[in-house]
N, C-alpha and C. Protein backbone atom coordinates (compact mmCIF):
# COMPACT_ATOMS: atom_id res chain seq x y z
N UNK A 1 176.59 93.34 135.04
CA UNK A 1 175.26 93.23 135.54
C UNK A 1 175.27 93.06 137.06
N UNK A 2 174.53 94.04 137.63
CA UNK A 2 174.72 93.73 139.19
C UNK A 2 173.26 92.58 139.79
N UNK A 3 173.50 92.24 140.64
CA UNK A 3 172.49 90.95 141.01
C UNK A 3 171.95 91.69 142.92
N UNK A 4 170.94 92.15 142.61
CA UNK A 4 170.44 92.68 143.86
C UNK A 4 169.97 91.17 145.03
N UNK A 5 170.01 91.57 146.17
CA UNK A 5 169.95 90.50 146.92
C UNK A 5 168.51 90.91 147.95
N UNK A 6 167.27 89.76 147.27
CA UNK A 6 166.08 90.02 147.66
C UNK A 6 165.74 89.85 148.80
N UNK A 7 166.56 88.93 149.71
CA UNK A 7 165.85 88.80 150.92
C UNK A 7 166.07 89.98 151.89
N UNK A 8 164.77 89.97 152.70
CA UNK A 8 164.78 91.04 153.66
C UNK A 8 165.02 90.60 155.30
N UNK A 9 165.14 91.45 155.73
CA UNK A 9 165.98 90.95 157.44
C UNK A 9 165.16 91.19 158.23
N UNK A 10 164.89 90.23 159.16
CA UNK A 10 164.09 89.83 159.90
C UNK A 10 164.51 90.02 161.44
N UNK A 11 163.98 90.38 162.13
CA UNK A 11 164.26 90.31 163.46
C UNK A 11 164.78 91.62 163.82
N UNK A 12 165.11 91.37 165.10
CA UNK A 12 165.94 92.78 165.62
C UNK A 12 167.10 92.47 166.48
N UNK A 13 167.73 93.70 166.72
CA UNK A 13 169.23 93.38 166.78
C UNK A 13 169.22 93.24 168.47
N UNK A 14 170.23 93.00 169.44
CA UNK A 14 170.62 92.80 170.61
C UNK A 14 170.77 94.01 170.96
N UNK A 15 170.69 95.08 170.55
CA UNK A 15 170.74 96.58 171.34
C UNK A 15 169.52 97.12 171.32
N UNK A 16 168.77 96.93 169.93
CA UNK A 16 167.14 97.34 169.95
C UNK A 16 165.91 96.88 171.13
N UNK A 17 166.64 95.29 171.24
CA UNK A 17 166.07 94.93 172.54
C UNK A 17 166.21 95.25 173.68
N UNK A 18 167.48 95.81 174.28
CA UNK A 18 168.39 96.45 175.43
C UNK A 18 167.73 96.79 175.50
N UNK A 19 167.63 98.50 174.51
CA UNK A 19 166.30 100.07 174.65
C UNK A 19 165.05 99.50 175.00
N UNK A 20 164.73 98.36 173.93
CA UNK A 20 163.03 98.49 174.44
C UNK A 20 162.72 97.68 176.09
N UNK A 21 163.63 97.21 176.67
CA UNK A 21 163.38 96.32 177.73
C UNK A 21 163.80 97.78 178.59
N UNK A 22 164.79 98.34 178.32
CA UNK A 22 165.24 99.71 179.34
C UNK A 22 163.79 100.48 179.41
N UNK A 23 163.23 100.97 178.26
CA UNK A 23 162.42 102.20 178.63
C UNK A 23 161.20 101.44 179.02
N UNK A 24 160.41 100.28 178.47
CA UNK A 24 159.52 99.81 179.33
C UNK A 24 159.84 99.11 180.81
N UNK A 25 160.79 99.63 181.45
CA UNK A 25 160.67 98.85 182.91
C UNK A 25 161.01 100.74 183.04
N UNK A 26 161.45 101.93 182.87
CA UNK A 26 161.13 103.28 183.10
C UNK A 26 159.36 103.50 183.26
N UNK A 27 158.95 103.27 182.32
CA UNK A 27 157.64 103.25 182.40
C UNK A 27 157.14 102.53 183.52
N UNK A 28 156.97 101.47 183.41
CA UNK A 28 156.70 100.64 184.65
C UNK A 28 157.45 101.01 186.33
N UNK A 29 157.76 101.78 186.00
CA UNK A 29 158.88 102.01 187.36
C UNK A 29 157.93 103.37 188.04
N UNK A 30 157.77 103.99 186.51
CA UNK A 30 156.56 105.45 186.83
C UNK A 30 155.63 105.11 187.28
N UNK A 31 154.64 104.42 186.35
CA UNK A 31 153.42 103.98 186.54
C UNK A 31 152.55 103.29 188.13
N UNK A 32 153.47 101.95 188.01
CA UNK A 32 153.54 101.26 189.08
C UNK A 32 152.99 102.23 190.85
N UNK A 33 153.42 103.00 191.32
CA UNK A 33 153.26 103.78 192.74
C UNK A 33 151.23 104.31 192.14
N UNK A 34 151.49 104.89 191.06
CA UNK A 34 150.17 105.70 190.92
C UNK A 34 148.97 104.64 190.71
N UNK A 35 149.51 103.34 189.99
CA UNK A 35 148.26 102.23 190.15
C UNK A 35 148.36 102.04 190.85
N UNK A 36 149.23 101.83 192.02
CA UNK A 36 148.31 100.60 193.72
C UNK A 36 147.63 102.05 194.31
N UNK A 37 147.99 103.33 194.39
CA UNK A 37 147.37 103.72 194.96
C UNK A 37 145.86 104.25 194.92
N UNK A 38 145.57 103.57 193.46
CA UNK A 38 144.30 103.69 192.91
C UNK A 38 143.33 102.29 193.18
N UNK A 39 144.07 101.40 193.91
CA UNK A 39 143.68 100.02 193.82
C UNK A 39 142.28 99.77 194.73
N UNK A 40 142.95 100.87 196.47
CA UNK A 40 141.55 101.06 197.47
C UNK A 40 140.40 101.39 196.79
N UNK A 41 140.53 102.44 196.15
CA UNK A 41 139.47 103.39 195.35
C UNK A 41 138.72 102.21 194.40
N UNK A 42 139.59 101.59 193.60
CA UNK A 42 138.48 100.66 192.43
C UNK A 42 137.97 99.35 193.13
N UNK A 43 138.83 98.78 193.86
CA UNK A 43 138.05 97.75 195.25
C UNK A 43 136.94 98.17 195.67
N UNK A 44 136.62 99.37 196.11
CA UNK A 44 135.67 100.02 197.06
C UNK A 44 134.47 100.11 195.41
N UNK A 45 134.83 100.50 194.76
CA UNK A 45 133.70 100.90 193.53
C UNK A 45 133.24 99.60 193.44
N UNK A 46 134.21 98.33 193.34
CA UNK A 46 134.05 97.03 192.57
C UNK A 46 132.83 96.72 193.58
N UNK A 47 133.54 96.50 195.00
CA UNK A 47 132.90 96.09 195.56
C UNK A 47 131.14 96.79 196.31
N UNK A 48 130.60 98.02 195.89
CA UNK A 48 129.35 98.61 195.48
C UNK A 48 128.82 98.03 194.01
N UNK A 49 129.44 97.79 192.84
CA UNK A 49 129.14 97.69 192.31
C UNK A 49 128.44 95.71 192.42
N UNK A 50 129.72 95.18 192.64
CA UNK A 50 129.17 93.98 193.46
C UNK A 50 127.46 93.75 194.36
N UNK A 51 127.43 94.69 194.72
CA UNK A 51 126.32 94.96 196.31
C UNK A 51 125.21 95.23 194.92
N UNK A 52 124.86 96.12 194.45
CA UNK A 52 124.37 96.73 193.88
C UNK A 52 123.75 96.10 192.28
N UNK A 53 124.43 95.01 191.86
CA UNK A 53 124.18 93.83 191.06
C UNK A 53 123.52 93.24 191.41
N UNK A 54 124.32 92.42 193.05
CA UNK A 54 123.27 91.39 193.83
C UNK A 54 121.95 91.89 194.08
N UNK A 55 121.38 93.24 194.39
CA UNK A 55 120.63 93.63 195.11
C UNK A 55 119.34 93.55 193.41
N UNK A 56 119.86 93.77 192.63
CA UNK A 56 119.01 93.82 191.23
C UNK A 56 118.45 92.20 190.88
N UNK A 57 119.22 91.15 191.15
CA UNK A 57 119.13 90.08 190.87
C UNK A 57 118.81 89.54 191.87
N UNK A 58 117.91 89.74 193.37
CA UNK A 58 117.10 89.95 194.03
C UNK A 58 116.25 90.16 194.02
N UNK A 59 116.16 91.37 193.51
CA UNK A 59 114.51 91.97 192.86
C UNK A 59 114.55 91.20 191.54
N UNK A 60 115.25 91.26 190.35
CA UNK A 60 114.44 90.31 189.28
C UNK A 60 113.95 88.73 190.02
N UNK A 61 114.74 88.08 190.81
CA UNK A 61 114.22 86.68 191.58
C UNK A 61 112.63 87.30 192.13
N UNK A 62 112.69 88.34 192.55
CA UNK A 62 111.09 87.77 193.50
C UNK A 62 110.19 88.20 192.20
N UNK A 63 110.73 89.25 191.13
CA UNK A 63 109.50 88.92 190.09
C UNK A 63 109.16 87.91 189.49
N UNK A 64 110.40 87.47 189.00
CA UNK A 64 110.28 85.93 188.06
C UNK A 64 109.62 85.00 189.60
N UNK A 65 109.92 84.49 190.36
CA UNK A 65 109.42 83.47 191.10
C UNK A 65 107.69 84.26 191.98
N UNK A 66 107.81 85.24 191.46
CA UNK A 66 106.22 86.09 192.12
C UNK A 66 105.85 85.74 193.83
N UNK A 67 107.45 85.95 194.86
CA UNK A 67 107.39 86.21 195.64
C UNK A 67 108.18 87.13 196.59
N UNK A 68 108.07 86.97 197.66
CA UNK A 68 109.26 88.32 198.01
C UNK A 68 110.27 87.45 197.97
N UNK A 69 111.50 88.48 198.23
CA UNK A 69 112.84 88.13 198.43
C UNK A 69 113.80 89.27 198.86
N UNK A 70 114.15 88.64 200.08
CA UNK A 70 115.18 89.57 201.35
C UNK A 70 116.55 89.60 200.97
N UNK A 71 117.26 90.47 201.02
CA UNK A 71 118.88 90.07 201.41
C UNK A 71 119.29 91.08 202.37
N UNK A 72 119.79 89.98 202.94
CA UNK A 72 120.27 90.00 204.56
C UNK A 72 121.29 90.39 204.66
N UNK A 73 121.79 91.60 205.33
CA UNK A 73 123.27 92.33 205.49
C UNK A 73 123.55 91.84 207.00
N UNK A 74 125.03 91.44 207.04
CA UNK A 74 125.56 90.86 208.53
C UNK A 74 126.92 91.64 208.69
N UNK A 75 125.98 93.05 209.43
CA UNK A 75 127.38 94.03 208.90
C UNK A 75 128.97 93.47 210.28
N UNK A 76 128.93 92.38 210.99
CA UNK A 76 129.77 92.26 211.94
C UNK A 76 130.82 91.29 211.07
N UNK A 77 130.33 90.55 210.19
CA UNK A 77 131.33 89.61 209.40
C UNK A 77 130.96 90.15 207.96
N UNK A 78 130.56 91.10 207.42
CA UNK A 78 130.83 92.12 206.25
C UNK A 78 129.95 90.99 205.35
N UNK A 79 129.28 89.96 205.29
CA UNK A 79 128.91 89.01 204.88
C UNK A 79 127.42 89.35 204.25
N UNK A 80 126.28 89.59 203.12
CA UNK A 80 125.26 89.57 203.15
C UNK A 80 124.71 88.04 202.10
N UNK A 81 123.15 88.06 202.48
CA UNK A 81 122.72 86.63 201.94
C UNK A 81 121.35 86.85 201.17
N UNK A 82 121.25 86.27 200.48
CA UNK A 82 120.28 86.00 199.83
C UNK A 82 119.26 84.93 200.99
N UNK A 83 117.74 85.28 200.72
CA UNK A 83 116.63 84.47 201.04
C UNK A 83 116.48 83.56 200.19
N UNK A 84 116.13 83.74 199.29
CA UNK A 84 115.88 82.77 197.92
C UNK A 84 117.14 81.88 197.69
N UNK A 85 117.49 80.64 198.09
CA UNK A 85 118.55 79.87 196.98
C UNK A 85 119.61 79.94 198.60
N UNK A 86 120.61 79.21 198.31
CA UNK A 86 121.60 79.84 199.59
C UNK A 86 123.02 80.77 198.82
N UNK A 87 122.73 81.87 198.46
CA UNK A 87 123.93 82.30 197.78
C UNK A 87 124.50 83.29 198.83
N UNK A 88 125.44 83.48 198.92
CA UNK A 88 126.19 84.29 199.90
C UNK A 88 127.23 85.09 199.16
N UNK A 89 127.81 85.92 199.81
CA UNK A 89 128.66 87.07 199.29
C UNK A 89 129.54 87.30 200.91
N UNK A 90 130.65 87.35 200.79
CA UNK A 90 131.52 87.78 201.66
C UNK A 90 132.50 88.84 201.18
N UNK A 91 132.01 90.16 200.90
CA UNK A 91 132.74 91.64 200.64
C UNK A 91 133.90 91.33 200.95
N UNK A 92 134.48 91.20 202.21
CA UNK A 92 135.84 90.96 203.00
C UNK A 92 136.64 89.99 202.20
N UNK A 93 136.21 89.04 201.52
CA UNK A 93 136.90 88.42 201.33
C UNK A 93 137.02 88.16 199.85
N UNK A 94 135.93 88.90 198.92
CA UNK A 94 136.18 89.43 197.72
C UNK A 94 137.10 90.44 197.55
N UNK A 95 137.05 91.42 198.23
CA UNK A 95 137.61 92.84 198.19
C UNK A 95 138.34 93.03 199.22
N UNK A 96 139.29 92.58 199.27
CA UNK A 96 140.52 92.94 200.57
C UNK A 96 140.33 94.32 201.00
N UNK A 97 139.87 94.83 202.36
CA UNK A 97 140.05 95.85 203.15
C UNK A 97 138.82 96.79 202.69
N UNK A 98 137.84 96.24 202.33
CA UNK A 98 136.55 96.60 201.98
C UNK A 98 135.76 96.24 203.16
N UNK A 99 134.61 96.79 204.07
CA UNK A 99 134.24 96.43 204.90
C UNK A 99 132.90 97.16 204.70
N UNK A 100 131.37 96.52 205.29
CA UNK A 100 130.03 96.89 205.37
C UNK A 100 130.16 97.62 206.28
N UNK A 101 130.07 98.78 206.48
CA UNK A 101 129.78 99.74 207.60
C UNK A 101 128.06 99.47 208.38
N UNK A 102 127.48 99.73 207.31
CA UNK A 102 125.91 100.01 208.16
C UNK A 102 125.34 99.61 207.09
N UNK A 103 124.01 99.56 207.57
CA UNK A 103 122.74 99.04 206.89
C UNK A 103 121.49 99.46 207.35
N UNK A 104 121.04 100.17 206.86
CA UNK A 104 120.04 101.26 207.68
C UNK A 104 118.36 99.84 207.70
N UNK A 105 118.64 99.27 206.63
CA UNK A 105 117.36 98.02 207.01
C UNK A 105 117.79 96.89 205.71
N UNK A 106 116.95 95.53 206.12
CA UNK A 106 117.53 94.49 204.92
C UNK A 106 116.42 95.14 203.46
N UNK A 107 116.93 95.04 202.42
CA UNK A 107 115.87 95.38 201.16
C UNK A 107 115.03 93.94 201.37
N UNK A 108 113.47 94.33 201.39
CA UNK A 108 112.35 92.57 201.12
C UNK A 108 112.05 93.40 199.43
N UNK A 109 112.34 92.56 198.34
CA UNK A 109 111.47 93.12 197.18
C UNK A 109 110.40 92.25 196.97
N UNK A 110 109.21 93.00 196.48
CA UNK A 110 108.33 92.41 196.43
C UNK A 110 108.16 91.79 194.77
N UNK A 111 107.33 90.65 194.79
CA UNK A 111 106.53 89.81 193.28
C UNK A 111 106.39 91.66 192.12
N UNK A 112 105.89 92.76 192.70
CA UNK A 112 105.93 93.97 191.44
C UNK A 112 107.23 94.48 191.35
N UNK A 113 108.11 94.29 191.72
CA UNK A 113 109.56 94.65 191.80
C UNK A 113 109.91 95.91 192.48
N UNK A 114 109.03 96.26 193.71
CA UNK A 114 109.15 97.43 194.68
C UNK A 114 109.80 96.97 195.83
N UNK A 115 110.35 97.79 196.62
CA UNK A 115 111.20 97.35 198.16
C UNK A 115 109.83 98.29 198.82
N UNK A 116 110.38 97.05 199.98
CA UNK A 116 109.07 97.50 201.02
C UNK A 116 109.39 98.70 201.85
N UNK A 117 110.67 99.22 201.99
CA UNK A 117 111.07 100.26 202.66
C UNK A 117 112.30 100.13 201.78
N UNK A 118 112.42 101.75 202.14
CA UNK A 118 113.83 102.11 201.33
C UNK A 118 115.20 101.88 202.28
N UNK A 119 116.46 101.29 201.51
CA UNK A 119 117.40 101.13 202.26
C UNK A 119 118.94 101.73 202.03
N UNK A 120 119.91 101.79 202.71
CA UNK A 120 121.09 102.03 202.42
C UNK A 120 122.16 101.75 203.03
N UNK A 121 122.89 101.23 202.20
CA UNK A 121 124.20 100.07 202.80
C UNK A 121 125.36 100.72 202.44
N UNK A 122 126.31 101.12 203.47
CA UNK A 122 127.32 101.96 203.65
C UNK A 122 128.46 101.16 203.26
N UNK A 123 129.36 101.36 202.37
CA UNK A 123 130.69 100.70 202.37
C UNK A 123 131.65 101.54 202.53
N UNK A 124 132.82 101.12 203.16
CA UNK A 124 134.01 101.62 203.08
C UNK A 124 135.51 100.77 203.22
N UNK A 125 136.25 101.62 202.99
CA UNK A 125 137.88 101.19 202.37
C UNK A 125 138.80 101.65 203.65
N UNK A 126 138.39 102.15 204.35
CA UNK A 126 139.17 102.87 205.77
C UNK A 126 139.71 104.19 205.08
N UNK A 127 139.47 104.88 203.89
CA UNK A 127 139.87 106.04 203.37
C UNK A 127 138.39 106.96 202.82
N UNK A 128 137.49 106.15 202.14
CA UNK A 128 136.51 106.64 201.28
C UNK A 128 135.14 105.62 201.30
N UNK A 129 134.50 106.07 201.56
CA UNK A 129 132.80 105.04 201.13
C UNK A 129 132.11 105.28 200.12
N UNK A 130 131.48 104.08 200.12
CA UNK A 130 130.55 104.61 198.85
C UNK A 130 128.90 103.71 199.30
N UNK A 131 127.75 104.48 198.84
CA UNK A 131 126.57 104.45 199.60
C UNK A 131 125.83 103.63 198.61
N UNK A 132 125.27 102.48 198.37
CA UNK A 132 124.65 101.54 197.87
C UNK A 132 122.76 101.63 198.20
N UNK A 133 122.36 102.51 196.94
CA UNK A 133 120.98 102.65 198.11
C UNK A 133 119.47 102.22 197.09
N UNK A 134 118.90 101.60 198.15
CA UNK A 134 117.11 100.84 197.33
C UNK A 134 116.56 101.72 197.74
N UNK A 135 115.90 102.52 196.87
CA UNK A 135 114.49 103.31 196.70
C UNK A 135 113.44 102.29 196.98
N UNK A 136 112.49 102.98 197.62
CA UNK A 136 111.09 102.40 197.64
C UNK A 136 110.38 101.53 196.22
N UNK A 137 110.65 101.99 195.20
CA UNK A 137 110.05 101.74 194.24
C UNK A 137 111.24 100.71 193.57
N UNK A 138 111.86 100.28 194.34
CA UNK A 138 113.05 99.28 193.61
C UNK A 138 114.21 99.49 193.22
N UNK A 139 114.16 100.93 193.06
CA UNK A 139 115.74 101.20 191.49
C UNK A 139 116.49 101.27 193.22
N UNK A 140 117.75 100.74 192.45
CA UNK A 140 119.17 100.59 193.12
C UNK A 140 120.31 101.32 192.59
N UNK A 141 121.16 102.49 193.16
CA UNK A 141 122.02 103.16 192.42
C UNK A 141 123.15 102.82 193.50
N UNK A 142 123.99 103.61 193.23
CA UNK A 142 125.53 104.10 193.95
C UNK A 142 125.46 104.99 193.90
N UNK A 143 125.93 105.84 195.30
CA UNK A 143 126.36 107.14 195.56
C UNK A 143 127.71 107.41 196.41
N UNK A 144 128.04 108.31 196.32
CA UNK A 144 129.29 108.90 197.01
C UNK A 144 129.06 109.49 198.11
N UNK A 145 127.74 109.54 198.16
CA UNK A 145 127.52 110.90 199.35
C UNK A 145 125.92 109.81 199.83
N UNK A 146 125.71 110.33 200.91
CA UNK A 146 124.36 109.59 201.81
C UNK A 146 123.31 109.25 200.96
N UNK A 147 122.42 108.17 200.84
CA UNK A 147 121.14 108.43 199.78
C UNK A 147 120.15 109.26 199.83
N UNK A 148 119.45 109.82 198.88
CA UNK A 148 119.02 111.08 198.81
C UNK A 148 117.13 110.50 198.43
């Protein structure tokens, strides 16, 4: 009578680990050059997308509180501010090598959730910008190219 032996083997051996530590640092060895150089590019998005949040939660503040509310671009220290509350944002120092180029005027939104003039706030990475822009009527998008 033969007597089979039930237990099963667990783990893995000292060479299986070798391979898998070898080909994932290959991978990582590939990879690695093509992510940092994607890093300017998603900084620069993050940081529009950043601008472009604040600028919405601006306009919802002056509806909910049913008054205006400014934010103030200080394109010499890349810095913009809220009127309402003291909240501040420093791009530069969120987004390493992200910088406010221009600001064609500050957005005031009004208590109906309209900007009193339309605006557009230029960012860039020292490679690529991206255009952060308030329509008259409030809506706030991102563009790649000048606001339209």
């Amino acid at each position: 009578m033969k007597v089979l032996d039930t237990r099963k083997q667990a783990g893995v051996t000292l060479m299986e680990m070798i391979v898998a530590i070898a080909v994932s640092m290959i991978v990582l060895a590939v990879a690695t050059p093509s992510f940092l150089s994607w890093m300017p590019t998603i900084r620069l998005t993050s940081a529009a997308r950043q601008v472009a949040t604040d600028l919405q939660v601006a306009r919802m503040k002056a509806i909910s509180q049913n008054t205006n509310n400014t934010v103030t671009f200080n394109t010499t220290t890349g810095t913009y501010t809220f009127t309402l509350g003291s909240d501040s944002r420093d791009i530069g120092q969120l987004y390493p090598g992200i910088t406010i180029l221009s600001v064609s005027s500050n957005p005031v939104f009004t208590p109906r959730g309209t900007a009193s003039a339309g605006a557009e706030i230029k960012l860039n990475n020292g490679s690529a910008q991206k255009f952060v822009c308030v329509k008259a009527v409030g809506r706030v998008n991102i563009q790649d190219t000048t606001c339209t």
